[in-house]
N, C-alpha and C. Protein backbone atom coordinates (compact mmCIF):
# COMPACT_ATOMS: atom_id res chain seq x y z
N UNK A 1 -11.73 -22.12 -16.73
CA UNK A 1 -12.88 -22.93 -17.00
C UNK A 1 -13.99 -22.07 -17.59
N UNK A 2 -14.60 -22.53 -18.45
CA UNK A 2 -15.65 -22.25 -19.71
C UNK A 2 -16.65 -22.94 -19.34
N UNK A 3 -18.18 -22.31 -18.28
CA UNK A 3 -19.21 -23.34 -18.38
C UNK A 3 -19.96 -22.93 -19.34
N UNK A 4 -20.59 -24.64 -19.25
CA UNK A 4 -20.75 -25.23 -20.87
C UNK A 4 -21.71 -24.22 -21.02
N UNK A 5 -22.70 -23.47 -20.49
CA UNK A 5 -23.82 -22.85 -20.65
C UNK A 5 -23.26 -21.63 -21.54
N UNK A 6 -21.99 -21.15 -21.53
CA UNK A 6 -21.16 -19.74 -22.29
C UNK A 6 -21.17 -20.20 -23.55
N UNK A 7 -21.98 -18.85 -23.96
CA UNK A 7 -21.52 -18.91 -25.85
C UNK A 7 -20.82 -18.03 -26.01
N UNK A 8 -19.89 -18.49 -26.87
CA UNK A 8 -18.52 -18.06 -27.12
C UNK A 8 -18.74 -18.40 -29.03
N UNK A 9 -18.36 -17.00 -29.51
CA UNK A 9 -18.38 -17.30 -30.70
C UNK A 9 -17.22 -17.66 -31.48
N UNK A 10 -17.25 -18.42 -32.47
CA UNK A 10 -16.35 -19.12 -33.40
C UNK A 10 -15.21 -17.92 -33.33
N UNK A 11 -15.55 -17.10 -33.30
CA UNK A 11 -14.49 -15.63 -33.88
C UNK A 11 -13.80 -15.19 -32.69
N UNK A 12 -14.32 -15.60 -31.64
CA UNK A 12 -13.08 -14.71 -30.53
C UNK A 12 -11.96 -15.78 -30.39
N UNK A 13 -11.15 -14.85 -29.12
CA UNK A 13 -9.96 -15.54 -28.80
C UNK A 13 -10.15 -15.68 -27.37
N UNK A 14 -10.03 -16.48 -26.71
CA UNK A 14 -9.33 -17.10 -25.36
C UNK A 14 -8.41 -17.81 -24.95
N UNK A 15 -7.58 -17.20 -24.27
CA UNK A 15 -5.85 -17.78 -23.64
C UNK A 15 -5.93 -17.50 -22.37
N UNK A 16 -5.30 -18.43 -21.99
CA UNK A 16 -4.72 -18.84 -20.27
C UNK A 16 -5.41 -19.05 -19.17
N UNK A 17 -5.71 -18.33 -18.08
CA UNK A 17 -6.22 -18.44 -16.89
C UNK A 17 -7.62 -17.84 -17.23
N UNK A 18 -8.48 -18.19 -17.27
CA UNK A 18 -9.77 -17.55 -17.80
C UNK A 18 -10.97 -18.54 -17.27
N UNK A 19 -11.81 -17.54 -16.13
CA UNK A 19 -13.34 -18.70 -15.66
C UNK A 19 -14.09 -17.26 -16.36
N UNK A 20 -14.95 -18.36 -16.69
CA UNK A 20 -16.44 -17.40 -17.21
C UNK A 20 -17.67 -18.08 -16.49
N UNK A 21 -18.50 -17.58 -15.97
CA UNK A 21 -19.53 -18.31 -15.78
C UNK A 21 -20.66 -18.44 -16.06
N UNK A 22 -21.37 -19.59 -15.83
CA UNK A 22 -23.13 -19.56 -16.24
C UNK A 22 -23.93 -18.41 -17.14
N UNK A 23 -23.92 -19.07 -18.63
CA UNK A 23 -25.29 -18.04 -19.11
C UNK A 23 -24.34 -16.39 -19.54
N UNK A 24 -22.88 -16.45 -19.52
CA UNK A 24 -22.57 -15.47 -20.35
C UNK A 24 -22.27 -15.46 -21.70
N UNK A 25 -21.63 -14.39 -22.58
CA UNK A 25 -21.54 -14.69 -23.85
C UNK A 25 -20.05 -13.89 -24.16
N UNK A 26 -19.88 -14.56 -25.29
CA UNK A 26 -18.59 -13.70 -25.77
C UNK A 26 -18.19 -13.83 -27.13
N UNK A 27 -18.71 -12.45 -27.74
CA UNK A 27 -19.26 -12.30 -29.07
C UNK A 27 -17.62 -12.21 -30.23
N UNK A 28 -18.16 -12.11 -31.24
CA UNK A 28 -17.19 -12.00 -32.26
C UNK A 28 -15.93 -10.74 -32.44
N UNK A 29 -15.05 -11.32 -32.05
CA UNK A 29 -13.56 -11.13 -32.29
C UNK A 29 -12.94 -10.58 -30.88
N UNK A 30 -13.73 -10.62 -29.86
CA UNK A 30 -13.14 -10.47 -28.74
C UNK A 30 -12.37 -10.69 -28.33
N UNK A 31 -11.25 -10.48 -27.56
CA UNK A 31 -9.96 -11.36 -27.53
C UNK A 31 -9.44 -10.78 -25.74
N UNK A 32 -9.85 -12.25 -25.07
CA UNK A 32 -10.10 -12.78 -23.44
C UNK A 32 -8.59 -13.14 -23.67
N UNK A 33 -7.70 -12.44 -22.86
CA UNK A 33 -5.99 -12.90 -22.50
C UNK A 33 -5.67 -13.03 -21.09
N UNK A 34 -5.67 -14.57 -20.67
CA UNK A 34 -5.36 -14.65 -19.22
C UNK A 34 -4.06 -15.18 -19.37
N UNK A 35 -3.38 -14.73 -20.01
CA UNK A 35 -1.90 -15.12 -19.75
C UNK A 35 -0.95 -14.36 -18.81
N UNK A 36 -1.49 -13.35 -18.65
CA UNK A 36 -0.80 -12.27 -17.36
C UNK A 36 -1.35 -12.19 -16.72
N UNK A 37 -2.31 -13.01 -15.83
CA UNK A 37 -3.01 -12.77 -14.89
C UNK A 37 -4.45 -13.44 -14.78
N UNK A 38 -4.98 -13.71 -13.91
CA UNK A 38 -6.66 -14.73 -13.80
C UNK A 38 -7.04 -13.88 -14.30
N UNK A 39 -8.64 -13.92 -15.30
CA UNK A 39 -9.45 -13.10 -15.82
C UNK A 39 -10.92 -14.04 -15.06
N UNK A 40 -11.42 -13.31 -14.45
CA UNK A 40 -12.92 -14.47 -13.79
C UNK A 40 -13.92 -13.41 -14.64
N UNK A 41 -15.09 -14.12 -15.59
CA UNK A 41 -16.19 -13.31 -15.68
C UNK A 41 -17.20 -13.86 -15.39
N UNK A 42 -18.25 -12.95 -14.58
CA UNK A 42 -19.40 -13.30 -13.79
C UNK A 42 -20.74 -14.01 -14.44
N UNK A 43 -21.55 -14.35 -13.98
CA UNK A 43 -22.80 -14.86 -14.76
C UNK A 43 -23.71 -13.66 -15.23
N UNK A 44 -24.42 -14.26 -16.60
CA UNK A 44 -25.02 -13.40 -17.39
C UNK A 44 -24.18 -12.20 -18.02
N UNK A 45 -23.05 -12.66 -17.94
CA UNK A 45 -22.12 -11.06 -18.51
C UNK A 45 -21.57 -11.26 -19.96
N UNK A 46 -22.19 -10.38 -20.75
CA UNK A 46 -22.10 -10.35 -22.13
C UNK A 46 -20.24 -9.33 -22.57
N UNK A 47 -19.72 -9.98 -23.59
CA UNK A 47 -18.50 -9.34 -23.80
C UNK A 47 -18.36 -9.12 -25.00
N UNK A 48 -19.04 -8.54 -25.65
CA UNK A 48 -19.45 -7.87 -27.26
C UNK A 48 -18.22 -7.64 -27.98
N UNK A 49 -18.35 -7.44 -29.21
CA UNK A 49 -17.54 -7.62 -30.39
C UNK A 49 -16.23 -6.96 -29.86
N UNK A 50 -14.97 -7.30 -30.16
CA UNK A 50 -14.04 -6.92 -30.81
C UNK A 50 -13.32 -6.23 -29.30
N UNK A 51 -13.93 -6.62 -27.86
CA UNK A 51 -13.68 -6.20 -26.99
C UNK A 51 -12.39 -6.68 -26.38
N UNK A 52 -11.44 -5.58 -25.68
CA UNK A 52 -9.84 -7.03 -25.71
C UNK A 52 -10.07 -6.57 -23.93
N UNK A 53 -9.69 -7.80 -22.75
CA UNK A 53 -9.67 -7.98 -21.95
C UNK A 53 -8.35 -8.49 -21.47
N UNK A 54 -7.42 -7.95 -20.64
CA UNK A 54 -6.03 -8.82 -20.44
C UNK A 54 -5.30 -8.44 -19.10
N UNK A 55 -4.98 -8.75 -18.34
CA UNK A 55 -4.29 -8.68 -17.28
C UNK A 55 -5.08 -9.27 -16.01
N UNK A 56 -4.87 -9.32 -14.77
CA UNK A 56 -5.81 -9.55 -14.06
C UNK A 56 -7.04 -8.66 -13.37
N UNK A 57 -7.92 -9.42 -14.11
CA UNK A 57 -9.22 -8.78 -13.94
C UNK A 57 -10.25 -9.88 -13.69
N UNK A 58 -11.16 -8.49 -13.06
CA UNK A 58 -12.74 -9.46 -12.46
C UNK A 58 -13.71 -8.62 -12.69
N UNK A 59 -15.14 -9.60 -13.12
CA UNK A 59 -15.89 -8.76 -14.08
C UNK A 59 -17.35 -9.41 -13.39
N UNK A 60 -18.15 -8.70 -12.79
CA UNK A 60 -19.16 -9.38 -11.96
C UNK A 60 -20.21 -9.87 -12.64
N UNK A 61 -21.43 -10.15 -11.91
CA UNK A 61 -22.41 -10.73 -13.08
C UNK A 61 -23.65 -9.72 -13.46
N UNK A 62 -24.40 -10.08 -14.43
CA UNK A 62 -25.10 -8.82 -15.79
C UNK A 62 -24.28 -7.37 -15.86
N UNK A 63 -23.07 -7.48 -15.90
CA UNK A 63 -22.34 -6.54 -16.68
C UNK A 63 -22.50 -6.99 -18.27
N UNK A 64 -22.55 -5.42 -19.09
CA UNK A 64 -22.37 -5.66 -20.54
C UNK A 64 -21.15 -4.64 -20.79
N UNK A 65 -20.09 -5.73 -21.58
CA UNK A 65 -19.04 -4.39 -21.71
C UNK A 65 -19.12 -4.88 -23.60
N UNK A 66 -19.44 -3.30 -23.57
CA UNK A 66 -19.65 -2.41 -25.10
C UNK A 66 -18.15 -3.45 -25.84
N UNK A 67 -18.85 -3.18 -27.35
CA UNK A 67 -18.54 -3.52 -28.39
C UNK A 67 -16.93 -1.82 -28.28
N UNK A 68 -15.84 -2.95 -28.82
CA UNK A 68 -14.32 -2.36 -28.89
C UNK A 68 -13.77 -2.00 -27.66
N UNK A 69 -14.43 -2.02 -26.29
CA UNK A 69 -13.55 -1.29 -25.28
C UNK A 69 -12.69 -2.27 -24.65
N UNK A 70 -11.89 -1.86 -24.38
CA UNK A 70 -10.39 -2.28 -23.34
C UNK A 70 -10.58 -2.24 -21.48
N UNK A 71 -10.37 -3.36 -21.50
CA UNK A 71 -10.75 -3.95 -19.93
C UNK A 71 -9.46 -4.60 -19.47
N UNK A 72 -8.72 -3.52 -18.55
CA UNK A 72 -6.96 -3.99 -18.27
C UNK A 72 -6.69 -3.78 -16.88
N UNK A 73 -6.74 -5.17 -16.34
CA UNK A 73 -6.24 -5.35 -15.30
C UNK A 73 -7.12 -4.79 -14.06
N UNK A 74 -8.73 -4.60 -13.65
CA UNK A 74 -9.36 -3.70 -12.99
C UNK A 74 -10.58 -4.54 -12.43
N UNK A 75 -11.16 -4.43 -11.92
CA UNK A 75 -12.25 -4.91 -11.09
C UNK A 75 -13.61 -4.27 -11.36
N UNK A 76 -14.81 -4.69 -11.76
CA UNK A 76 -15.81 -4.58 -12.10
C UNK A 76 -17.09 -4.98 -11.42
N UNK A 77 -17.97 -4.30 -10.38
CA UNK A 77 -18.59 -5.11 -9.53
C UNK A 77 -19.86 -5.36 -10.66
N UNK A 78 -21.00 -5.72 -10.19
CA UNK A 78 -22.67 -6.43 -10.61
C UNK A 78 -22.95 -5.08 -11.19
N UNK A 79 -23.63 -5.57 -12.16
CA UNK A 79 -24.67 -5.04 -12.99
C UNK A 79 -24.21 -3.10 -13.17
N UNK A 80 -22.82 -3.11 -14.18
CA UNK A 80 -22.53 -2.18 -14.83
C UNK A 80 -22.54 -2.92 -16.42
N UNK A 81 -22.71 -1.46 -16.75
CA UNK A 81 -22.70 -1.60 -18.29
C UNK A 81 -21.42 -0.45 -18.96
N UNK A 82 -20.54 -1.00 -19.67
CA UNK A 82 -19.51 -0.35 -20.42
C UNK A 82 -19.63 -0.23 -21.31
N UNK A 83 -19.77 1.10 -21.58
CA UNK A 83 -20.20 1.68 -23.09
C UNK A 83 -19.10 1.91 -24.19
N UNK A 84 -19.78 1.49 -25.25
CA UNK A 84 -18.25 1.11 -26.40
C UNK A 84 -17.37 1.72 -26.79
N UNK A 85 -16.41 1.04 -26.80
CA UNK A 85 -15.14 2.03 -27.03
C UNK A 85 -14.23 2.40 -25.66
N UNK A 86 -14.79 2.32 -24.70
CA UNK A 86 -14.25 2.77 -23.13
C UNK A 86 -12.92 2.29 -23.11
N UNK A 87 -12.16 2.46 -22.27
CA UNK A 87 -11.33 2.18 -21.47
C UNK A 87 -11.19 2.45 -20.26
N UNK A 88 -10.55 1.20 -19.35
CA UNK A 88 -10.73 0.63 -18.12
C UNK A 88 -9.22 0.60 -17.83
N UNK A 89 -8.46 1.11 -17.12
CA UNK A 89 -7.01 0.96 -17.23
C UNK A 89 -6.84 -0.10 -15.93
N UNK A 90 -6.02 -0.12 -15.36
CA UNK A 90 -4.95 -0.47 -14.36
C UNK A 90 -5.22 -0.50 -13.03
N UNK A 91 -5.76 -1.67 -12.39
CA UNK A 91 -6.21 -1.18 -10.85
C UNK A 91 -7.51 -0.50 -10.46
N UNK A 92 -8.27 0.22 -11.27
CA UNK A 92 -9.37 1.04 -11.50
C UNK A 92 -10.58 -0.30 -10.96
N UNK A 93 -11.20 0.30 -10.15
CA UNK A 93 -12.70 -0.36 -9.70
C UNK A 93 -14.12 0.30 -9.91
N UNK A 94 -14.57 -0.52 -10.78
CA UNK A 94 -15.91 -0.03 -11.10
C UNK A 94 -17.39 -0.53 -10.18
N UNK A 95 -18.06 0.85 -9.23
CA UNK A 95 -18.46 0.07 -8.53
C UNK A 95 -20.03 -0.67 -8.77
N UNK A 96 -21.34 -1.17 -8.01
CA UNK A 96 -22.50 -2.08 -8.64
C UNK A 96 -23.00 -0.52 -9.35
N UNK A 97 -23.95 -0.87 -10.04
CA UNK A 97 -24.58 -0.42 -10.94
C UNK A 97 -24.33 0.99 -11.49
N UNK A 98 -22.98 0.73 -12.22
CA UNK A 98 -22.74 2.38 -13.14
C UNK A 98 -22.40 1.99 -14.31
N UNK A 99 -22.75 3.07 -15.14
CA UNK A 99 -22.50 3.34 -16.09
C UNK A 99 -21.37 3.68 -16.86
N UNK A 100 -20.42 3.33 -17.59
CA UNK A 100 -19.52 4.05 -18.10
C UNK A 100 -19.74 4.73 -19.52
N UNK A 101 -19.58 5.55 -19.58
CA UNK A 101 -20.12 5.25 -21.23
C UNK A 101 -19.30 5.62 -22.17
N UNK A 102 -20.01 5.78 -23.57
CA UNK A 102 -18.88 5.28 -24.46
C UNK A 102 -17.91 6.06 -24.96
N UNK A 103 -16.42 5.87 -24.95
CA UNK A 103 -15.82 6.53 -25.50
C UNK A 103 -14.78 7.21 -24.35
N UNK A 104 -15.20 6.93 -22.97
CA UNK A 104 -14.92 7.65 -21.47
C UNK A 104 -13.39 6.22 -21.14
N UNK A 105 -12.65 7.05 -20.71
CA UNK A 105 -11.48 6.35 -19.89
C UNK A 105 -11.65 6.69 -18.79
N UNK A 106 -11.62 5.58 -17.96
CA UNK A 106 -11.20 5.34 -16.34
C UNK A 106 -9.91 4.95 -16.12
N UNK A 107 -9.33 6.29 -15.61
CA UNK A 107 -7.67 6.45 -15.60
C UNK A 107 -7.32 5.01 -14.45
N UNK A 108 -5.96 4.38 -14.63
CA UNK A 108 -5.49 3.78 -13.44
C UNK A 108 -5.35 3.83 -12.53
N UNK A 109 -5.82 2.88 -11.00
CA UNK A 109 -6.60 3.58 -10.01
C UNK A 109 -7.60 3.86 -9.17
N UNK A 110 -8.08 4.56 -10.40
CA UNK A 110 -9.16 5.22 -10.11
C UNK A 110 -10.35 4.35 -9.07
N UNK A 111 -11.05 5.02 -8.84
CA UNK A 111 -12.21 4.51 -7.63
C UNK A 111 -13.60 4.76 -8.07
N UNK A 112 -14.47 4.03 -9.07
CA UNK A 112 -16.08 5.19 -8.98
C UNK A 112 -16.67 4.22 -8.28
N UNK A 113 -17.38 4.88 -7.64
CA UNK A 113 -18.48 4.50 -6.47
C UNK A 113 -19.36 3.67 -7.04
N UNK A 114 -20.54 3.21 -6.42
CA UNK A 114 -21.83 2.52 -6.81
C UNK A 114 -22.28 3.89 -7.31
N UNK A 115 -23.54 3.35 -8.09
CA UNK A 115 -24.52 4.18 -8.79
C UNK A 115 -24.19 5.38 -10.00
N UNK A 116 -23.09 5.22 -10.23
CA UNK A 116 -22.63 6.43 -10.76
C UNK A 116 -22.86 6.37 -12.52
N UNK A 117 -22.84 7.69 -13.00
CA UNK A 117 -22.97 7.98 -14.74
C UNK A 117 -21.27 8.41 -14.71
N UNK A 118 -20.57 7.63 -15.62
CA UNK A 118 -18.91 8.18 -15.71
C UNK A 118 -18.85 8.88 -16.97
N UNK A 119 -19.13 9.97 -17.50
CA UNK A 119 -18.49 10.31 -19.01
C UNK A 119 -17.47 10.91 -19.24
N UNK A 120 -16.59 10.86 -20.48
CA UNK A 120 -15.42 11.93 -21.29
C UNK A 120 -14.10 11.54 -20.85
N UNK A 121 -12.89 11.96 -21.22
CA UNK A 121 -11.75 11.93 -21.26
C UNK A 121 -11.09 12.84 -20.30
N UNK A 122 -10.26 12.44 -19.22
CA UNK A 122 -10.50 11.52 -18.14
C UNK A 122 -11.87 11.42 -18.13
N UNK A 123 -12.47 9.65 -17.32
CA UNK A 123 -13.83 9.87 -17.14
C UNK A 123 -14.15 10.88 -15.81
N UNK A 124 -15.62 11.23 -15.69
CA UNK A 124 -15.86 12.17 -14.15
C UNK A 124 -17.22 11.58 -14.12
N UNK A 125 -17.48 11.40 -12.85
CA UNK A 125 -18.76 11.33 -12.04
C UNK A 125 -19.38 12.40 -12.67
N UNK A 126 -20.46 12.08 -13.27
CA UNK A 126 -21.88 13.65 -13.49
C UNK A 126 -22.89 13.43 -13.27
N UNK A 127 -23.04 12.08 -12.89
CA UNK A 127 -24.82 12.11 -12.30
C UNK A 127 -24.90 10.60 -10.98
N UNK A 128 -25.89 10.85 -10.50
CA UNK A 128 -25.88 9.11 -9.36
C UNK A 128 -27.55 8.95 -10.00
N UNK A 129 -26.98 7.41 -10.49
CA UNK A 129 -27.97 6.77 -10.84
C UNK A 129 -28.96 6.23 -10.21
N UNK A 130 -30.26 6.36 -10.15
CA UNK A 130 -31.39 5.39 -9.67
C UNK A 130 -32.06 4.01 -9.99
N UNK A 131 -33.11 3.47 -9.31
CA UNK A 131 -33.03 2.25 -9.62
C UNK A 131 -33.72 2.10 -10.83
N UNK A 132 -34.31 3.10 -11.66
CA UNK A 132 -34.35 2.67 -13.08
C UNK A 132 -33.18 2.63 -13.74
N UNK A 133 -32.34 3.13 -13.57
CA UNK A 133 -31.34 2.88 -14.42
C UNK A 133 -30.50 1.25 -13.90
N UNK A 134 -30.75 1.07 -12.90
CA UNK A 134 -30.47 -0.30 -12.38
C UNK A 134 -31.36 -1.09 -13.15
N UNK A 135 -31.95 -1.29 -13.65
CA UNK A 135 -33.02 -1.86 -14.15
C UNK A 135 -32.83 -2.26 -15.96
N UNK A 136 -32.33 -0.81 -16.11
CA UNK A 136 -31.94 -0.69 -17.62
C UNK A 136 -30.77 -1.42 -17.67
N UNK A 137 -29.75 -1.58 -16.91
CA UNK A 137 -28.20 -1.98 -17.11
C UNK A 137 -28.71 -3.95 -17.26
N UNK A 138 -29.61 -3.96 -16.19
CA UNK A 138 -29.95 -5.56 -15.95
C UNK A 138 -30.51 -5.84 -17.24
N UNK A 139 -31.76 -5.23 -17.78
CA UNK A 139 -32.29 -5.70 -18.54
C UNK A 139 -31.57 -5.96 -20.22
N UNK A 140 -30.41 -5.02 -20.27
CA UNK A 140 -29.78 -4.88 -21.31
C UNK A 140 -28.49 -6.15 -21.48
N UNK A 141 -28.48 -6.57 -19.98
CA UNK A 141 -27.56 -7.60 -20.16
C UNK A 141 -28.52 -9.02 -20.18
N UNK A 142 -29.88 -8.96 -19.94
CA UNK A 142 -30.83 -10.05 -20.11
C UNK A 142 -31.20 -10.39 -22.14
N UNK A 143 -31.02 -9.03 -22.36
CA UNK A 143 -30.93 -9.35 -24.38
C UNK A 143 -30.04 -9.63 -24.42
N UNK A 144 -28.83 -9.37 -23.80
CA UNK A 144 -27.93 -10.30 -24.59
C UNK A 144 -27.76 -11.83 -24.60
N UNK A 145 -28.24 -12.45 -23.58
CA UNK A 145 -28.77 -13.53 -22.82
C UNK A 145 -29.17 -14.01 -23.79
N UNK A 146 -30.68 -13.92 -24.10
CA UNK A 146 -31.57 -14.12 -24.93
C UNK A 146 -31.31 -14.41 -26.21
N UNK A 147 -30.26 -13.54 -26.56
CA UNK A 147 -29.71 -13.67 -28.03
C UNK A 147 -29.19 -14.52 -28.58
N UNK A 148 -27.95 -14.67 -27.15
CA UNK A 148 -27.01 -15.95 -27.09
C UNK A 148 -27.34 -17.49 -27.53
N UNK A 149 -28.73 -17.24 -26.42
CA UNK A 149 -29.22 -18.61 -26.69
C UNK A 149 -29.56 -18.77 -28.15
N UNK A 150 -30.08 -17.91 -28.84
CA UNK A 150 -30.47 -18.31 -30.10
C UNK A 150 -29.25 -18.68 -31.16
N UNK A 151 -28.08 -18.20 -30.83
CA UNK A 151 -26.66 -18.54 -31.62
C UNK A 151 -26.65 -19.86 -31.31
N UNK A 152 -26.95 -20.51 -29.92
CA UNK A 152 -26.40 -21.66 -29.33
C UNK A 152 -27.35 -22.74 -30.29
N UNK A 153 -28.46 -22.09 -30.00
CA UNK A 153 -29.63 -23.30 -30.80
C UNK A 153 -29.45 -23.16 -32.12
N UNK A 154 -28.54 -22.28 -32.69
CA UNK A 154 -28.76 -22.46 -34.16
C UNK A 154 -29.89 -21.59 -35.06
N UNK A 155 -30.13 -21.09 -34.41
CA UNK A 155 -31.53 -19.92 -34.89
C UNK A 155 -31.12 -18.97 -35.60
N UNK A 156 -29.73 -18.75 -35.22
CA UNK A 156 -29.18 -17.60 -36.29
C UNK A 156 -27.80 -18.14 -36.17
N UNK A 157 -27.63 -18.28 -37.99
CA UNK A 157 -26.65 -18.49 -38.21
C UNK A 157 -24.87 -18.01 -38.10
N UNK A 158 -23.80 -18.49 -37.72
CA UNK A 158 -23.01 -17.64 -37.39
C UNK A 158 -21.91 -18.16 -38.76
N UNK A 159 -21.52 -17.19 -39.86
CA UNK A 159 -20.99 -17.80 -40.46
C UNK A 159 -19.37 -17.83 -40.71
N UNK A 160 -18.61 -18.29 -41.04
CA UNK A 160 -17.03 -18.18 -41.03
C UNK A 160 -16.20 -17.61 -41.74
């Protein structure tokens, strides 16, 4: 289930078992695959361009996961932000408010805590975040919000 409040652009893909909820978005060419598994995404959670999501996974609410990264099969608590390009493998739990950033794999598994900065190949813990950076992750998933709505109303055109 798709509430009605989700903008979902003309350009992505969605298949199978898939809830999204309240006030998220899911931008151009994304491609949401719940055919192997439930995919639930949380409220206010933005899922930027070209991002592929597939197996069973759960994705909490004001998460922003970055433009191109891979989200497979893993658990995602509140208000992280995934920086583009990432990868999220297999079982891997991301915990409230961290960071992944871009370009960093979170091997299958894996465990990061709350608060954490994840960078590089494997990702590693290198810093514990404070509540400004809690702040930054929220507010960054509140523009995308904002944006959405303006696709929805027609304010900016989306063309084919």
């Amino acid at each position: 289930m798709i509430h009605k409040s989700v903008y979902v652009s003309k350009k992505a893909f969605i298949s199978g078992e898939v809830e999204i909820m309240d006030n998220s978005s899911v931008w151009p060419f994304a491609s949401i695959r719940g055919d192997n598994g439930r995919i639930k995404i949380g409220r206010y959670t933005n899922i930027q361009d070209s991002t592929t999501i597939h197996d069973e996974t759960t994705i909490g609410d004001f998460v922003t996961i970055g433009h191109t990264a891979v989200v497979h099969g893993c658990r995602i608590e509140d208000n992280v932000l995934i920086g583009m390009h990432s990868t999220i493998l297999n079982n891997a739990h991301i915990g409230k408010n961290c960071v992944i950033g871009a370009n960093a794999l979170v091997p299958e598994g894996k465990e990061i805590p709350e608060n954490s900065l994840v960078l590089g190949v494997p990702g590693k813990i290198v810093k514990t975040l404070g509540e400004e950076w809690h702040k930054k992750i929220r507010e960054n998933a509140e523009i995308y919000y904002r944006l959405s709505r303006k696709y929805m109303k027609g304010e900016i055109d989306e063309y084919i």
